[in-house]
Protein backbone atom coordinates (compact mmCIF):
# COMPACT_ATOMS: atom_id res chain seq x y z
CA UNK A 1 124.31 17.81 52.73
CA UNK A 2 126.28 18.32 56.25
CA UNK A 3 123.83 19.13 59.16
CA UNK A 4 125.07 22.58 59.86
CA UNK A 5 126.07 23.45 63.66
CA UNK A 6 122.88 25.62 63.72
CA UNK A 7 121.00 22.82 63.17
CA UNK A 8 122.95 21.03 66.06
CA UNK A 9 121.82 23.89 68.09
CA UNK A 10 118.46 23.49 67.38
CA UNK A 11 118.04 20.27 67.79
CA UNK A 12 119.34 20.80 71.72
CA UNK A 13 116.65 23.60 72.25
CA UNK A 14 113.83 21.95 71.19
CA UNK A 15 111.88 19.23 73.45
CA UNK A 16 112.17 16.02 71.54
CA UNK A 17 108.70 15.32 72.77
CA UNK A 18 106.81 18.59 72.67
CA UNK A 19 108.75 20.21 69.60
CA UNK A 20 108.99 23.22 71.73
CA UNK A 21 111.77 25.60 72.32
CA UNK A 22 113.20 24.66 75.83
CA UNK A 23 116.34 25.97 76.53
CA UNK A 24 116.23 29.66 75.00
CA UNK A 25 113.65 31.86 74.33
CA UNK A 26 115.76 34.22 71.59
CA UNK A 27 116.22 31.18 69.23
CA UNK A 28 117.04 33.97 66.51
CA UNK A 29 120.15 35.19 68.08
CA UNK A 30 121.64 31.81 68.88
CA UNK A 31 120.99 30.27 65.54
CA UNK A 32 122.51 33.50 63.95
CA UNK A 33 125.75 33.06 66.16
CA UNK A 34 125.87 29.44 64.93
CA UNK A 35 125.45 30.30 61.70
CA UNK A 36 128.54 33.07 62.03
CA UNK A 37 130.25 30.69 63.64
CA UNK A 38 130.16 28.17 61.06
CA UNK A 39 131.40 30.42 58.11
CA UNK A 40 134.17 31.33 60.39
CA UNK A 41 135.36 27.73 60.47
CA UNK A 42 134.56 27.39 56.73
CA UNK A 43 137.31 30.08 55.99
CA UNK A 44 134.38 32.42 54.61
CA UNK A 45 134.33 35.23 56.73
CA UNK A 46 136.77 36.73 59.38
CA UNK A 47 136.72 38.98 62.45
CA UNK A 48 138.17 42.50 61.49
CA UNK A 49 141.30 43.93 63.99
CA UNK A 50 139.67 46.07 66.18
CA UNK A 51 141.38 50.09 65.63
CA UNK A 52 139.90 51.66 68.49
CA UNK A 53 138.79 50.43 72.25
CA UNK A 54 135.58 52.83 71.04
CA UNK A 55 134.78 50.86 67.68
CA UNK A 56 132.99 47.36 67.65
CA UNK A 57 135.44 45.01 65.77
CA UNK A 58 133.26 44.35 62.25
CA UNK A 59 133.07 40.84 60.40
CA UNK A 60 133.40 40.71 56.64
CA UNK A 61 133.03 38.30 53.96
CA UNK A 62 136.43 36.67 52.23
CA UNK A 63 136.36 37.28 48.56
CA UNK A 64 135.78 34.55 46.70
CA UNK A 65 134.93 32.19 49.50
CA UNK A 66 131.00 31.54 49.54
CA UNK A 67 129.96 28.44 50.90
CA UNK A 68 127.75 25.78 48.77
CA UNK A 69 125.00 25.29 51.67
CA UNK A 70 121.94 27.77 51.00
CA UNK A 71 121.37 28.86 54.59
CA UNK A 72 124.82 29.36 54.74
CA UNK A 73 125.05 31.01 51.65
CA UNK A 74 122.49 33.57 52.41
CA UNK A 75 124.26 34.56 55.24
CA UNK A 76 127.76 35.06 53.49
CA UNK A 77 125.92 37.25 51.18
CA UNK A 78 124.59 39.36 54.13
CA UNK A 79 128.05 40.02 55.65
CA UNK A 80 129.03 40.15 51.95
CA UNK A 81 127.11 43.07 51.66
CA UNK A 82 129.18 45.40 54.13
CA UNK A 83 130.94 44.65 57.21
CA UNK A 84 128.85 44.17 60.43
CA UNK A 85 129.19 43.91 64.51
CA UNK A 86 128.81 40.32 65.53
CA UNK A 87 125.96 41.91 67.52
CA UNK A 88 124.36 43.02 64.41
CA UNK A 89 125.21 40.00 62.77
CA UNK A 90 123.55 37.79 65.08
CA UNK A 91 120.05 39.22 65.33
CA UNK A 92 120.14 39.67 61.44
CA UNK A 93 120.91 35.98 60.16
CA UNK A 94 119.07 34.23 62.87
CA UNK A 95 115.71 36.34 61.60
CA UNK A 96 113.44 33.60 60.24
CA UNK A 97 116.05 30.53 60.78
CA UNK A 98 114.44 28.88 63.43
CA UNK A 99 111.70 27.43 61.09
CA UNK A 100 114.26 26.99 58.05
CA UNK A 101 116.19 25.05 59.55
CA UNK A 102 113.53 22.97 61.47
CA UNK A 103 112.20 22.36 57.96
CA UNK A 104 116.00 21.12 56.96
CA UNK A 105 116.03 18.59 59.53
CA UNK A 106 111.77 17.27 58.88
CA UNK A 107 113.30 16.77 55.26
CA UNK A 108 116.16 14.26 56.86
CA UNK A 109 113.49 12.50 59.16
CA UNK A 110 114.75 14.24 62.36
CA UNK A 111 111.92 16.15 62.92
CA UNK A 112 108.26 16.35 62.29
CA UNK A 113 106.02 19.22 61.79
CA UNK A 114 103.10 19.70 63.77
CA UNK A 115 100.71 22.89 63.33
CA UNK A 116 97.88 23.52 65.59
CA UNK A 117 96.56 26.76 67.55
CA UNK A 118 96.61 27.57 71.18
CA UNK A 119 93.14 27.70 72.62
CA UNK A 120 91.90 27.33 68.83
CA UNK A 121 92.79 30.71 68.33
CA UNK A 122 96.60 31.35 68.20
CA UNK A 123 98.43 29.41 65.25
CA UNK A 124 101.63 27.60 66.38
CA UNK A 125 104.11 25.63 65.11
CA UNK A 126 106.14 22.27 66.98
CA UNK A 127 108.81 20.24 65.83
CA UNK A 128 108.60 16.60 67.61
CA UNK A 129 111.45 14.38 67.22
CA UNK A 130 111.35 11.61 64.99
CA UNK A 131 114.67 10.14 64.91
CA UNK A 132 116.90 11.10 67.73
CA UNK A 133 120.33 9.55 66.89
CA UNK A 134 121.73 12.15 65.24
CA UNK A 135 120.63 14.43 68.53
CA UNK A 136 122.10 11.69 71.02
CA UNK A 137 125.14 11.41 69.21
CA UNK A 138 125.72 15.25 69.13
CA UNK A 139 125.00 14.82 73.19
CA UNK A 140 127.74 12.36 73.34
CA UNK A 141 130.25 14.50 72.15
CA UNK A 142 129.26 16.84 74.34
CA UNK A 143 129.34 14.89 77.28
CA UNK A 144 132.99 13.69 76.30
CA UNK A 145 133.73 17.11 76.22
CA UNK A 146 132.04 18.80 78.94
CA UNK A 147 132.14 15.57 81.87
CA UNK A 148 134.85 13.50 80.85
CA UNK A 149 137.22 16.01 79.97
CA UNK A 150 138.29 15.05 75.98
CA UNK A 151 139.62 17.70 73.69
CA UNK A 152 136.42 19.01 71.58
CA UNK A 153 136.48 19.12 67.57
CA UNK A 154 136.00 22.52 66.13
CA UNK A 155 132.16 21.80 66.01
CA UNK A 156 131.83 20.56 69.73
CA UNK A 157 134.32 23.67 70.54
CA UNK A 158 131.38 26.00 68.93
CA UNK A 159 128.74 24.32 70.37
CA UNK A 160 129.99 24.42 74.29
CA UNK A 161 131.14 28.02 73.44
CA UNK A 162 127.30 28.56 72.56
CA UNK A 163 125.34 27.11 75.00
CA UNK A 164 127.83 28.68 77.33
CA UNK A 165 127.05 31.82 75.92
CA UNK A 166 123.43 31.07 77.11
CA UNK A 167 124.29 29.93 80.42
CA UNK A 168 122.68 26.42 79.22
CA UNK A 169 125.33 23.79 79.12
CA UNK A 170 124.81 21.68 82.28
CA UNK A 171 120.85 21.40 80.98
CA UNK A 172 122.18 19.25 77.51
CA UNK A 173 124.56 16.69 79.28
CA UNK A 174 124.50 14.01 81.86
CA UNK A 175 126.37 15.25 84.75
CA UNK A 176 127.58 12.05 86.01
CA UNK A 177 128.42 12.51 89.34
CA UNK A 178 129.27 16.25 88.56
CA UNK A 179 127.49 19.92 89.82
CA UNK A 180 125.78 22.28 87.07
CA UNK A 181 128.68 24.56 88.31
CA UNK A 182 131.58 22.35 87.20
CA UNK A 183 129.88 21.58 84.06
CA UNK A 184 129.28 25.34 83.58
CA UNK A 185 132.71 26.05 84.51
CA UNK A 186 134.29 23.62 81.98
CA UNK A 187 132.41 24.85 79.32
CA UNK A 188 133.59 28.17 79.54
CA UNK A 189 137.23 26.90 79.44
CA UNK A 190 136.20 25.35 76.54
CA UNK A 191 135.14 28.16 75.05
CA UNK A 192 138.43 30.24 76.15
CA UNK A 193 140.54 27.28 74.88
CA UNK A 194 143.21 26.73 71.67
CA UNK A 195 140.85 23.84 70.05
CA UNK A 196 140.21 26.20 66.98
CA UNK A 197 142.34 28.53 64.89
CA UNK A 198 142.81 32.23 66.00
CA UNK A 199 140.48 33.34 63.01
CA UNK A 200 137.97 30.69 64.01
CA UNK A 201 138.48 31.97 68.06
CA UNK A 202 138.28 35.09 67.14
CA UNK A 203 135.02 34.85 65.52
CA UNK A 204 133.14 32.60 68.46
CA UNK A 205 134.04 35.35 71.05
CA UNK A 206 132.82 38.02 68.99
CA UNK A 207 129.82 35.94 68.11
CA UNK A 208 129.05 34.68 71.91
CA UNK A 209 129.75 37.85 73.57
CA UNK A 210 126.89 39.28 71.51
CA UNK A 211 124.32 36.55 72.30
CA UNK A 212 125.32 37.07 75.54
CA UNK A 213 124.65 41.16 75.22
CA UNK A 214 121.68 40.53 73.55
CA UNK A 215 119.95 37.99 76.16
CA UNK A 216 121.11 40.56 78.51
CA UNK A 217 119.10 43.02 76.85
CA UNK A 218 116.00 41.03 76.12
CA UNK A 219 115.67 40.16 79.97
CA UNK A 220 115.95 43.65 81.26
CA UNK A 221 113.35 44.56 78.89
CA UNK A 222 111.65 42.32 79.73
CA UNK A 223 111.76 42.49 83.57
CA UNK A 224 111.18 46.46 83.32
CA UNK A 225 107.72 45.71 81.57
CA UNK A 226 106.95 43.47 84.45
């Protein structure tokens, strides 16, 4: 089975050494864009035309088109249901992913599973690396997209667009000789660019603008209960 582009993304938040979440601290709304993201390229679901500036543009299921992968799957049949925002979309199929997933990749030898509980009291759950080529080559690509300036694939494309969405590209890629700005910068290019079909476009901007809404949320919440 395909590692899925969520699991790409998850592999680039966690610490290969500490198996903890690095780079994001709403895992559950980036996996869930990924996950959106990856249906969109699929063919199985598709960004509504919005019919008022007032009305959130909605993403449904196409008939007939469920994917074969069970995360995947599940997710269709969520959107499947009824139409939904992106930013409802997001939040829903990234609930409970993070671990799924993780699980996914400790079944392919990427990851291991290590339980234990902070000051013997709070349980807690890592994911160490255990084979990091798959990870390294996924960095690659990145780098070839993001520093040397190559034309991403449709999964690279998603990926930038992501961690863009995040504000987290420069932290995943050697800068060689490059600022965090410029790699920033060319990321969200990336993300603006004509590497993917309108359908597919369509749904990453939908997808990234609400991870982007969302984290925007979660730290103001978070700094007014500071």
């Amino acid at each position: 089975m395909e590692i899925l582009i969520a699991e790409d993304m998850l592999l680039l938040l966690l610490d290969d050494e500490s198996g903890k979440l690095t780079l994001t601290s709403y895992p559950q709304t980036v996996l869930g864009g990924a996950l959106l993201v990856e249906l969109a390229i699929t063919g199985a679901v598709e960004v509504e035309e919005k019919t008022s500036m007032w009305r959130s543009a909605k993403v449904r299921a196409v008939a007939g088109a469920p994917p074969a992968d069970p995360v995947l799957r599940a997710a269709y049949d969520v959107i499947a249901d009824r139409p939904r925002t992106a930013q409802d979309l997001v939040q829903r199929l990234g609930k409970g992913t993070k671990d799924a997933l993780a699980d996914r990749l400790a079944e392919r030898g990427l990851l291991e599973r290590h339980d234990d509980r902070v000051l013997g009291l709070f349980p807690r759950t890592r994911w160490p690396a255990v084979d990091s080529s798959h990870e390294q080559e996924v960095r690659r690509q990145l780098t070839a997209a993001l520093v040397q300036g190559a034309e991403p694939d449709e999964r690279t494309g998603a990926l930038v667009a992501l961690l863009s969405a995040i504000d987290k590209p420069h932290k995943v890629v050697d800068h060689d000789g490059l600022t965090a700005g410029e790699v920033r910068k060319r990321a969200k290019t990336i993300a603006r660019g004509d590497w993917a079909a309108k359908a597919v476009r369509d749904a990453i901007t939908a997808s990234t603008a609400a991870i982007t809404a969302v984290a925007a949320t979660t730290a103001a919440a978070g700094a007014a209960g500071s």
